[in-house]
Protein backbone atom coordinates (compact mmCIF):
# COMPACT_ATOMS: atom_id res chain seq x y z
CA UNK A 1 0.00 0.00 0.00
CA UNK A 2 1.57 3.16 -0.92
CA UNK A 3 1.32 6.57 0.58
CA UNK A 4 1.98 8.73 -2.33
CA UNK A 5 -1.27 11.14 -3.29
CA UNK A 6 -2.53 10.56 -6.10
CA UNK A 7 -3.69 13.72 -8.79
CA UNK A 8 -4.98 14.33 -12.18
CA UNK A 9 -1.81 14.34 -14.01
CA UNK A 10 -0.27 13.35 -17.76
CA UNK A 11 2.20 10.74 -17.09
CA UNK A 12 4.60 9.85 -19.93
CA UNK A 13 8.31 7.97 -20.45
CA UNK A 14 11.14 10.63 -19.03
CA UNK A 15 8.60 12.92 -17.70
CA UNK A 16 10.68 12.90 -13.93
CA UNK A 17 13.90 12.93 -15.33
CA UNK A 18 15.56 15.88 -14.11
CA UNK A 19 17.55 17.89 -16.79
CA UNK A 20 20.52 19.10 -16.06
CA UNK A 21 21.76 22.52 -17.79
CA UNK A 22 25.11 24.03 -18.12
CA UNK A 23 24.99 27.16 -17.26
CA UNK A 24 25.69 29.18 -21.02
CA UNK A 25 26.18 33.09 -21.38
CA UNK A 26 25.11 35.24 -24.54
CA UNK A 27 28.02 36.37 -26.51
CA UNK A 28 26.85 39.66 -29.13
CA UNK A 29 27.88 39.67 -32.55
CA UNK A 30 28.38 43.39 -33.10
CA UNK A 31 29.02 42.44 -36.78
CA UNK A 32 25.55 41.38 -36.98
CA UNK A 33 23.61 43.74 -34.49
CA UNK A 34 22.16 46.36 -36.40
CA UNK A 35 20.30 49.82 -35.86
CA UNK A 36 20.13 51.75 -32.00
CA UNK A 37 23.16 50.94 -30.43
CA UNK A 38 21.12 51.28 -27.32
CA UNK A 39 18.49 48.78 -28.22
CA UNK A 40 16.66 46.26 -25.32
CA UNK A 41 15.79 44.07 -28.76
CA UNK A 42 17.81 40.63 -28.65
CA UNK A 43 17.87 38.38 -31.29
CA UNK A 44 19.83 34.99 -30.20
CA UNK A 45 20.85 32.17 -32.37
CA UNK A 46 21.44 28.77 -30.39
CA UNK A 47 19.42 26.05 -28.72
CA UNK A 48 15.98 27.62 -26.87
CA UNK A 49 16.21 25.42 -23.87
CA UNK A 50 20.32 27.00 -23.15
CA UNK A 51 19.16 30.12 -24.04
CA UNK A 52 15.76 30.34 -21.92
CA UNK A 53 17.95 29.33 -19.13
CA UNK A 54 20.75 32.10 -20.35
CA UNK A 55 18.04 34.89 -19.91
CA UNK A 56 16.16 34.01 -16.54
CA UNK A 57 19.09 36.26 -14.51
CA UNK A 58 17.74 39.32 -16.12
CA UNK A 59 14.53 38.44 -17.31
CA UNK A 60 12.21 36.31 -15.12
CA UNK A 61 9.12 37.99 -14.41
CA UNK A 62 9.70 40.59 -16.87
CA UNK A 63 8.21 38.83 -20.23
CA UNK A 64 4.71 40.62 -20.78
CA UNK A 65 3.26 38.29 -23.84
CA UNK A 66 5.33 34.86 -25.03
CA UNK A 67 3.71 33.82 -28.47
CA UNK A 68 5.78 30.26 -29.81
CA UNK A 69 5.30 28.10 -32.89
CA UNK A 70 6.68 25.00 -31.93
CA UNK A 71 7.07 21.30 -34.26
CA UNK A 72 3.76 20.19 -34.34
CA UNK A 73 5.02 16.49 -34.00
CA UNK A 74 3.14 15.14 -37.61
CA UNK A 75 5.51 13.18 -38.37
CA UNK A 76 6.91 14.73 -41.41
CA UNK A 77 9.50 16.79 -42.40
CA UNK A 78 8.96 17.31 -45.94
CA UNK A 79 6.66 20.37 -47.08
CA UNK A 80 3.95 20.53 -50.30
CA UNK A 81 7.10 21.15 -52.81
CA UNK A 82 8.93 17.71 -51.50
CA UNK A 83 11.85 20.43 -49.20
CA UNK A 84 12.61 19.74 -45.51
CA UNK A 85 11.09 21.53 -43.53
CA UNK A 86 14.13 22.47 -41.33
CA UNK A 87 13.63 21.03 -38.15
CA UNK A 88 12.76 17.97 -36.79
CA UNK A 89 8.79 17.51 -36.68
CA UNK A 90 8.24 13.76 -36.32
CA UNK A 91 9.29 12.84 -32.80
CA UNK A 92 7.34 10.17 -30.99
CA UNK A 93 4.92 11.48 -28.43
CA UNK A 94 7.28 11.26 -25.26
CA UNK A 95 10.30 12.94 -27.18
CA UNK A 96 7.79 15.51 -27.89
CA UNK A 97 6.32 15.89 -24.46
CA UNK A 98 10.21 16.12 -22.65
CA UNK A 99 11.25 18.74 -25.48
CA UNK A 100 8.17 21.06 -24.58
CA UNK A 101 8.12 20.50 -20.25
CA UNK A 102 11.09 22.28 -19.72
CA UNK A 103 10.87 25.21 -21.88
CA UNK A 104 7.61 25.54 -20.37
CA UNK A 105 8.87 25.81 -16.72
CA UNK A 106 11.43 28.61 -18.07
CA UNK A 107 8.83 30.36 -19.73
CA UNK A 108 6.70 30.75 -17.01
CA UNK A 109 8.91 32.12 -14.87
CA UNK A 110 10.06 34.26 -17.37
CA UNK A 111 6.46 35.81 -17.83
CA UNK A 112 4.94 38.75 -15.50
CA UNK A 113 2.73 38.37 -12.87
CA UNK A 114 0.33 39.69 -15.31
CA UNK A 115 2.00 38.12 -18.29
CA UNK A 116 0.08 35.52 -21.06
CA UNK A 117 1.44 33.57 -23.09
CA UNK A 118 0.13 32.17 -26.51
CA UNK A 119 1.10 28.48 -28.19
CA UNK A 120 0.34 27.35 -31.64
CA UNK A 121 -0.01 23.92 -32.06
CA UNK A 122 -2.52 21.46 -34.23
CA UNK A 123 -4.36 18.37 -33.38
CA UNK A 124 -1.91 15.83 -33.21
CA UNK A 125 -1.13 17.10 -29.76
CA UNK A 126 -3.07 19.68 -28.77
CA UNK A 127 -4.68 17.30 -26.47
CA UNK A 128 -1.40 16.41 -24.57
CA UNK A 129 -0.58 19.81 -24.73
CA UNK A 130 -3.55 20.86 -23.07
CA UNK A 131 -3.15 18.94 -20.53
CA UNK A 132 0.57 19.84 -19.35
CA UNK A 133 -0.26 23.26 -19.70
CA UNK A 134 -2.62 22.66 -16.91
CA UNK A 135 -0.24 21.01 -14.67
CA UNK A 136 2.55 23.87 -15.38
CA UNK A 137 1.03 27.17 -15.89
CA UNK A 138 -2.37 25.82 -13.56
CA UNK A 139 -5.91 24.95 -14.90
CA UNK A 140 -7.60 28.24 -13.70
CA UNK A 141 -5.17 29.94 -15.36
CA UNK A 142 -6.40 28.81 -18.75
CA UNK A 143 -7.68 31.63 -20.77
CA UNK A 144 -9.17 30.45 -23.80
CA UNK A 145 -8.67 28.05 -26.66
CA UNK A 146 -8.90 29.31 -30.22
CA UNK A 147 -9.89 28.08 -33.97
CA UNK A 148 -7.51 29.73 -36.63
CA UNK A 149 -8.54 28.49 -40.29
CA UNK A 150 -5.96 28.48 -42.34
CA UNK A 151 -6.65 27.24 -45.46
CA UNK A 152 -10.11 25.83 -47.05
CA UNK A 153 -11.35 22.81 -48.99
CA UNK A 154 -9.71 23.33 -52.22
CA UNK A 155 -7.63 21.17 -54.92
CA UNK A 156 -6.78 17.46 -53.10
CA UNK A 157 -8.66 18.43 -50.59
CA UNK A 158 -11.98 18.73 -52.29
CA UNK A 159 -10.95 15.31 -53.54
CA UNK A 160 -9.89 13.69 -50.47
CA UNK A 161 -12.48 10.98 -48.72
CA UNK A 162 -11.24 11.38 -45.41
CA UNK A 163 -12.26 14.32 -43.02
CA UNK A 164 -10.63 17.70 -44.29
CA UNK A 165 -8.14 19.60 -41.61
CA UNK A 166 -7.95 22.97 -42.38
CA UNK A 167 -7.48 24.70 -38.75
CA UNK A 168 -4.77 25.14 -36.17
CA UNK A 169 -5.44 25.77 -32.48
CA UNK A 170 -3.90 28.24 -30.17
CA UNK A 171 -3.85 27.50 -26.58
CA UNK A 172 -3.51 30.98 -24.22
CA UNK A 173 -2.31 30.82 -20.18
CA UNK A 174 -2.13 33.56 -18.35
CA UNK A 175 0.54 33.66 -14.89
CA UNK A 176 -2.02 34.78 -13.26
CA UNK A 177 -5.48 35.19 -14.07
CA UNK A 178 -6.39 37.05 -11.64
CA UNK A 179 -3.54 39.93 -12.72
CA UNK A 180 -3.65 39.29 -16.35
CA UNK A 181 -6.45 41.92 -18.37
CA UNK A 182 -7.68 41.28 -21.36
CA UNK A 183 -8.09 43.92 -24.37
CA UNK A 184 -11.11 43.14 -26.50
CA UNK A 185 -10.53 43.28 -30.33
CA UNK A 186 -12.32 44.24 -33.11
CA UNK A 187 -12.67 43.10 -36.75
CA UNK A 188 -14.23 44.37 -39.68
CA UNK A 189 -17.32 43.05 -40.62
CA UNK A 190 -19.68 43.74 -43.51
CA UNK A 191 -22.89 45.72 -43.29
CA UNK A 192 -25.46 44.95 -40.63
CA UNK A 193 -28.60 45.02 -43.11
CA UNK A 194 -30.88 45.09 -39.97
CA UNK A 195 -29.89 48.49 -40.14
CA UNK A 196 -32.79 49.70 -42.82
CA UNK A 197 -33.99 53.09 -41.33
CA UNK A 198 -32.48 57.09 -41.38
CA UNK A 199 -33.43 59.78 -39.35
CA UNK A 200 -33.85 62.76 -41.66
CA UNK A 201 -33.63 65.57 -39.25
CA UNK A 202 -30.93 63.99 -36.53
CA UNK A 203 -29.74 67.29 -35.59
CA UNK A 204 -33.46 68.82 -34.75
CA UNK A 205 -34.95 67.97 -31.02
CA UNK A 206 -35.20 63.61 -30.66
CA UNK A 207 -39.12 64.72 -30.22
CA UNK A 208 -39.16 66.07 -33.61
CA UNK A 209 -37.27 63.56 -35.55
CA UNK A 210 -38.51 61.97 -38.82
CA UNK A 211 -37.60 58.57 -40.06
CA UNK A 212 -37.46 57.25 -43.59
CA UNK A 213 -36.03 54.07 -45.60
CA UNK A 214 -32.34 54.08 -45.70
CA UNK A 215 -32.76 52.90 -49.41
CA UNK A 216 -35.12 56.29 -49.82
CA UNK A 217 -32.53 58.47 -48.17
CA UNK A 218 -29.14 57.96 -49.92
CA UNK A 219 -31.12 57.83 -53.32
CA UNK A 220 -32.85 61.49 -51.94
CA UNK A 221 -29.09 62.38 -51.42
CA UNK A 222 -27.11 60.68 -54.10
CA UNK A 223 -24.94 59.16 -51.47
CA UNK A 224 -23.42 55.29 -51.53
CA UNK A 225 -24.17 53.59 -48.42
CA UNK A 226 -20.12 53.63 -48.02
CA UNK A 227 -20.36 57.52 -47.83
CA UNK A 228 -23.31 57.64 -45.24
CA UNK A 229 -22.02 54.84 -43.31
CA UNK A 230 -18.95 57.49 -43.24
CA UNK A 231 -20.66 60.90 -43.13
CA UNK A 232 -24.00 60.35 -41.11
CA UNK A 233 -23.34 56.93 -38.94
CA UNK A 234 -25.61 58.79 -36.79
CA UNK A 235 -28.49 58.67 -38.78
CA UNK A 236 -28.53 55.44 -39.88
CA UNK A 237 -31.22 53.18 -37.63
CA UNK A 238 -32.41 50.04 -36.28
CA UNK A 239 -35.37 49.39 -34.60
CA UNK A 240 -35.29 46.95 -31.90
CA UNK A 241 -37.05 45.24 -29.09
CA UNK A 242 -35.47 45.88 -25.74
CA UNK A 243 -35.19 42.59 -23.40
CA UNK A 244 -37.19 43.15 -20.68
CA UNK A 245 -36.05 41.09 -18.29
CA UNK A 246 -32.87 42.07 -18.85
CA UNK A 247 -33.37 46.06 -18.00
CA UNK A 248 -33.87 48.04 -14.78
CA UNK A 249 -36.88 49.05 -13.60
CA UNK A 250 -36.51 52.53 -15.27
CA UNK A 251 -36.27 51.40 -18.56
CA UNK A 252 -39.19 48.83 -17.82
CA UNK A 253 -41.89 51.42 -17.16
CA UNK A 254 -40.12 53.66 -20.04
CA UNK A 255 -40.86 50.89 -22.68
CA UNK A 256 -44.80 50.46 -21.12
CA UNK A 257 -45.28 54.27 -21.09
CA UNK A 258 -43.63 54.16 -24.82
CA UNK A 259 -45.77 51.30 -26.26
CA UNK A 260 -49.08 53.31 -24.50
CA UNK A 261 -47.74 56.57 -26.31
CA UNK A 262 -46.74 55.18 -30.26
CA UNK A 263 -46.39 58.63 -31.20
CA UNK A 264 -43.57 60.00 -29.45
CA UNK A 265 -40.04 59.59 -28.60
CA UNK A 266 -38.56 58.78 -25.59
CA UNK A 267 -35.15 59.22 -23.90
CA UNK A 268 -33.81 57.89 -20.93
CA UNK A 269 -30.49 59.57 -19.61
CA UNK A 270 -27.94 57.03 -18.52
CA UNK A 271 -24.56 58.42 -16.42
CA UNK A 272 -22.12 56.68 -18.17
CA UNK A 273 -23.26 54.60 -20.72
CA UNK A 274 -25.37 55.85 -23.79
CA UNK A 275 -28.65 57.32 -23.46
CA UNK A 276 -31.62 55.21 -24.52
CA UNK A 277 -33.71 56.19 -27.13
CA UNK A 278 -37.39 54.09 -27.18
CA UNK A 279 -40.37 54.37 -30.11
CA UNK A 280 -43.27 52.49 -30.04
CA UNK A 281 -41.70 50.17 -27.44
CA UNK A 282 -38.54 49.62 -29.51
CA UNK A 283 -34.95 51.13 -28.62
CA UNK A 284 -33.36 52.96 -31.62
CA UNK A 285 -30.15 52.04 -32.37
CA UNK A 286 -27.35 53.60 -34.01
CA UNK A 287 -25.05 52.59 -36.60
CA UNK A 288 -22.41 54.72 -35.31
CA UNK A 289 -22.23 52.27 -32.44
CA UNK A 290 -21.33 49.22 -34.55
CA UNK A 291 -18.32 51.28 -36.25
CA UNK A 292 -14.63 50.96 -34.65
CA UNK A 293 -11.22 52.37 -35.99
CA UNK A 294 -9.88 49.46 -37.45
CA UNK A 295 -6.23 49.74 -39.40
CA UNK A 296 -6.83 54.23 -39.34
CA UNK A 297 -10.47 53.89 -41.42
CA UNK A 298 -14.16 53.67 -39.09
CA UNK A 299 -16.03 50.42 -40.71
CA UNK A 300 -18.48 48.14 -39.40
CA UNK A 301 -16.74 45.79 -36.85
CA UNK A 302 -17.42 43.03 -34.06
CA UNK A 303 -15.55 41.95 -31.56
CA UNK A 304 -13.25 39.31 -31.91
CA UNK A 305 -14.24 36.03 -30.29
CA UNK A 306 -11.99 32.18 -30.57
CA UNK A 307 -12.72 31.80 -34.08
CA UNK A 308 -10.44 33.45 -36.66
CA UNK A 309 -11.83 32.94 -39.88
CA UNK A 310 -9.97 36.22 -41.13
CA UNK A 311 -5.93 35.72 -40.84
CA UNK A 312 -5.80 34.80 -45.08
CA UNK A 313 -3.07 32.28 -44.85
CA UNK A 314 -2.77 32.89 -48.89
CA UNK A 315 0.11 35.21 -50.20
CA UNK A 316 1.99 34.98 -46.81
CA UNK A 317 4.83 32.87 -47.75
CA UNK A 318 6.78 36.16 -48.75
CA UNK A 319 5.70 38.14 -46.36
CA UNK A 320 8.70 40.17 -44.49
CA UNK A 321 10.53 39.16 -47.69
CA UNK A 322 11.76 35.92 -47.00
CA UNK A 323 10.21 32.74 -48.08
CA UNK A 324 9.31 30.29 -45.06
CA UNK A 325 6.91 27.60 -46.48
CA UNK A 326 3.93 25.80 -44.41
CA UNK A 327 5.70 27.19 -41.29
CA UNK A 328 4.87 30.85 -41.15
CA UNK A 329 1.84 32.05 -39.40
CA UNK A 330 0.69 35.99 -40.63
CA UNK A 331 1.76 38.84 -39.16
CA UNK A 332 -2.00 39.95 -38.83
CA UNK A 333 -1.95 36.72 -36.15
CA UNK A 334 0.46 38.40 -34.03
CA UNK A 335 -0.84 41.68 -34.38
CA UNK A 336 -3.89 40.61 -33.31
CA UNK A 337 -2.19 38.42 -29.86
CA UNK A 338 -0.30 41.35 -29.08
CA UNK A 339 -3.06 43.69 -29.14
CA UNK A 340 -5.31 41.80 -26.97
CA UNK A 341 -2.56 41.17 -24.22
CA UNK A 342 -0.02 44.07 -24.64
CA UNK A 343 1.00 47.58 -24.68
CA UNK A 344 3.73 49.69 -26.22
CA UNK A 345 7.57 49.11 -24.64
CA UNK A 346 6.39 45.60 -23.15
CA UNK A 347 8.81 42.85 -23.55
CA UNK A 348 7.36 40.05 -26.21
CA UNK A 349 9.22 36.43 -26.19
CA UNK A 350 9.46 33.85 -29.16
CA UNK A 351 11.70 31.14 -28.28
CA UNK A 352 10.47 29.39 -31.49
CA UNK A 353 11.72 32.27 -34.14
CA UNK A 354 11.19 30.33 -37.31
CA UNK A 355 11.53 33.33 -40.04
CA UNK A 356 10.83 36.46 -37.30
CA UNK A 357 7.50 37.17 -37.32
CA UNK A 358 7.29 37.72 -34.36
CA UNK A 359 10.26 40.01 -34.06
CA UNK A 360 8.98 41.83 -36.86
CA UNK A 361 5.39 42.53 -35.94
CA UNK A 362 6.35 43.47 -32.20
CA UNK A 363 8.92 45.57 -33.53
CA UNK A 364 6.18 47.07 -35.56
CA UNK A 365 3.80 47.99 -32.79
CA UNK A 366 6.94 49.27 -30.47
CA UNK A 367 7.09 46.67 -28.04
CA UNK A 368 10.91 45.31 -26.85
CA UNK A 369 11.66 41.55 -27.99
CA UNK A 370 13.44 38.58 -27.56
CA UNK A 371 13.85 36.29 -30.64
CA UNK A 372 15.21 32.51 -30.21
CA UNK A 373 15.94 31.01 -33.04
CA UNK A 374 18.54 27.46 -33.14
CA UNK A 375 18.74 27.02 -36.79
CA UNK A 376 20.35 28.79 -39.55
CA UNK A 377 16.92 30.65 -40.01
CA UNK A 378 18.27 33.00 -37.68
CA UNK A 379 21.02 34.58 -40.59
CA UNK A 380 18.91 33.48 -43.43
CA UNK A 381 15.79 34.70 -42.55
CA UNK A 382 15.59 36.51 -39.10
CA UNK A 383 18.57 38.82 -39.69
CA UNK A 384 17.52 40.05 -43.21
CA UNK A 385 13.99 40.41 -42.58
CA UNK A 386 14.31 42.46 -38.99
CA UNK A 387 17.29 45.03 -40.66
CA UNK A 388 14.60 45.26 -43.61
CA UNK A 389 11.97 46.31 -40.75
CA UNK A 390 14.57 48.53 -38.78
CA UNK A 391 14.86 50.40 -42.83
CA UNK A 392 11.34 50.53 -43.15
CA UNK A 393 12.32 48.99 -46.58
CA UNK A 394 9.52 46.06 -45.37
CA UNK A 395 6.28 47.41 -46.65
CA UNK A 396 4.23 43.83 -46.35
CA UNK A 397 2.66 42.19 -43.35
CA UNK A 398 0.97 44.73 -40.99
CA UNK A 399 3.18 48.02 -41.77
CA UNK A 400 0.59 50.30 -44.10
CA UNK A 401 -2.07 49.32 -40.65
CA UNK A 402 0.03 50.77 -38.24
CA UNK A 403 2.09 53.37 -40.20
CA UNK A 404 5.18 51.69 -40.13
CA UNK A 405 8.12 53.86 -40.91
CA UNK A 406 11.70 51.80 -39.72
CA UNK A 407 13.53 52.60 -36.87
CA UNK A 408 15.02 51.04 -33.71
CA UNK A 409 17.61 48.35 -33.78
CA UNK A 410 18.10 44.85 -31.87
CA UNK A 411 21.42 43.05 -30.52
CA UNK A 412 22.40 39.78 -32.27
CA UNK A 413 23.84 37.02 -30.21
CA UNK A 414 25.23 33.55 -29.99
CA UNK A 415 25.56 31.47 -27.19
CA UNK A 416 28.92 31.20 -25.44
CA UNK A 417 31.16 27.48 -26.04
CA UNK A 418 30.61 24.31 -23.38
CA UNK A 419 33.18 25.31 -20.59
CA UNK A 420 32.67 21.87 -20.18
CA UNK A 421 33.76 18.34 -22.19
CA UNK A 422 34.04 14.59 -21.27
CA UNK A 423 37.23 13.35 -20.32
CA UNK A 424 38.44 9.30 -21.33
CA UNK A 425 36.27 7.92 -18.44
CA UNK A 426 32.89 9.89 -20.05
CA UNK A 427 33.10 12.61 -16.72
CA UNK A 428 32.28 16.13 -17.50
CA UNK A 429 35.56 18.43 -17.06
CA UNK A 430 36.49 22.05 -17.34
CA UNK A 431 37.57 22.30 -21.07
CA UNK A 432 41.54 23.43 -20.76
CA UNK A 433 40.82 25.45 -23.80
CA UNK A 434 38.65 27.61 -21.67
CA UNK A 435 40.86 28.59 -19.00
């Protein structure tokens, strides 16, 4: 009979092994750091597990968002055109499971108090995933699960007899839940057509004002419903029935007295939130409410909920100006993470680079970042495409949306040589070369 508790846990082969890391120090390049010599913006070439560990002097509890990419584990490394993919994304479940547990445990304490951070991942183990995020970051620290399509049912696929997979998922934790505050997000929609009705004389007493067909009105004015929606949000009108249960008992006897009075107009005052406007038992409702300033230009939005169905996975492959097939995930993505869980001059982590997307986009919007990247993606693609960003030569991706001119710099580093090598008997010694 054993005395060990028992808990809800994923169990798996090398899960208690305890891993052992030589301490490593980042070395700069100065050759290859480029821009403001007084930069906070690190980009690191070298293995992510020696590097996390490299960083957690001067970083833990300092990372505000971490957004990674890492192998999904499908088993192959060979993309559409028959090319490696360039790293290894076919390990067996447990290799999987001990590569992602200890970056995990860095990463968290690398995050703030009131830090997130955001993982990209598919179905072949999103499940397992799931459930050692739980045990690491805590279950009531789970935010939210999302749906990103990324492609439709098109060429094979429309031809394929077995059930079509055209999503990715995107697990978010928070350090804290209780600390961490979401931002809601907008998108653009298109036109709410419930929206039929125009108030002629907005500007006149709400007593006096006359309502028409929207159709009517920007005929009568020789406007395009783009230019009213633009010009005279205002005027443009729904009619709708207020929930009753759902109001105070203000509004309550506001919509009887309305419905006993179908004549008039009635408006009650509300400190704080906007007034309410009732006819004939209905509350009118604005078009100007449904707009938002999305990428500088007002336009119908709603808010953003954990289905993407917008990100347009087509035309990215070039996007930043280097070519990263299957692997790349749209700077709009990013944007969008950062956004919701971030503000200017916050420190942004990716210790799963790929071409630096990340980088780029938090670069973009003015946040600080750390980039991890252990293959040669890190000269090939990383270096190029965040000097083309400092020049403001990169004009793709998310720059026109948020004005993107160049400027800043970041700090490119490698890290340090093993002090350390085996000796004849297979002990670990200080390496003579080193001393």
């Amino acid at each position: 009979m054993t005395n060990k508790k028992q808990k809800l846990e994923l169990t798996w082969i090398g899960k208690d092994e305890v891993h052992k890391l030589e301490p490593r120090i980042l070395i700069e390049d100065p050759n290859k750091s480029y821009g403001d010599p007084n930069t906070e913006n690190m980009l690191i070439h070298g293995d992510n597990l020696l590097a996390l560990k490299a960083l957690e002097q001067d970083f833990t509890g300092k990372i505000k968002c971490i957004y990674i990419d890492p192998p999904y584990n499908t088993g192959s490394r060979i993309d559409a055109d028959g090319k490696e993919i360039g790293y290894d994304d076919g390990l067996e479940h447990s290799i999987w499971l001990n590569l992602m547990k200890p970056r995990l445990e860095i990463l968290r304490r690398l995050l703030s108090d009131d830090g997130s951070i955001w993982i990209s991942i598919d179905e072949n183990e999103a499940h397992y995933l799931k459930v050692m995020c739980d045990e690491i970051f805590g279950r009531k620290n789970f935010v939210i699960q999302t749906v990103i399509q990324r492609g439709g049912a098109t060429g094979h696929k429309a031809i394929n007899p077995s059930p079509v997979q055209v999503c990715d998922l995107m697990l978010c934790y928070a350090k804290d839940k209780d600390r961490w505050a979401y931002k809601p997000v907008y998108k653009e929609r298109d036109y709410d057509k419930a929206y039929s009705q125009f108030i002629a004389n907005y500007s006149d007493n709400f007593q006096e004002w006359r309502f028409s067909s929207l159709k009517e009105a920007l005929k009568e004015n020789s406007l395009t419903l783009e230019q009213a929606i633009q010009q005279f949000p205002e005027k443009i009108i729904r009619f709708a029935q207020p929930d009753y249960n759902a109001v105070g008992n203000e509004t309550r006897q506001l919509i009887d007295i309305s419905k006993s009075n179908p004549s008039k107009i009635y408006k009650q005052k509300r400190e704080g939130y906007p007034d309410i406007y009732l006819y004939k038992g209905n509350r009118i409702l604005f078009y100007k409410d449904k707009l938002k300033n999305i990428n500088g230009k007002f336009t119908t939005a709603e808010l953003v909920t954990n289905l993407w169905t917008d990100m347009n996975y087509q035309g990215i492959a070039s996007e930043g100006g280097v070519v990263f097939q299957r692997s790349k995930k749209p700077e709009l993505q990013i944007k969008r993470i950062l956004e919701m869980s971030t503000e200017a001059n916050d420190f942004v982590l990716d210790s799963f680079l790929g071409s630096g997307t990340t980088s780029a986009v938090a670069h973009k919007m003015n946040r600080k970042w750390i980039g991890i990247e252990l293959g040669e993606h890190a000269n090939t693609h990383c270096l190029p495409r965040l000097k083309s960003t400092i020049e403001g030569t990169d004009h793709s991706g998310i720059s026109k949306s948020v004005g993107w001119k160049g400027g800043g710099g970041f700090k490119f580093y490698e890290l340090a040589p093993s002090l350390l090598q085996k000796d004849s008997f297979g002990n670990f010694v200080i390496d003579e070369k080193n001393d």
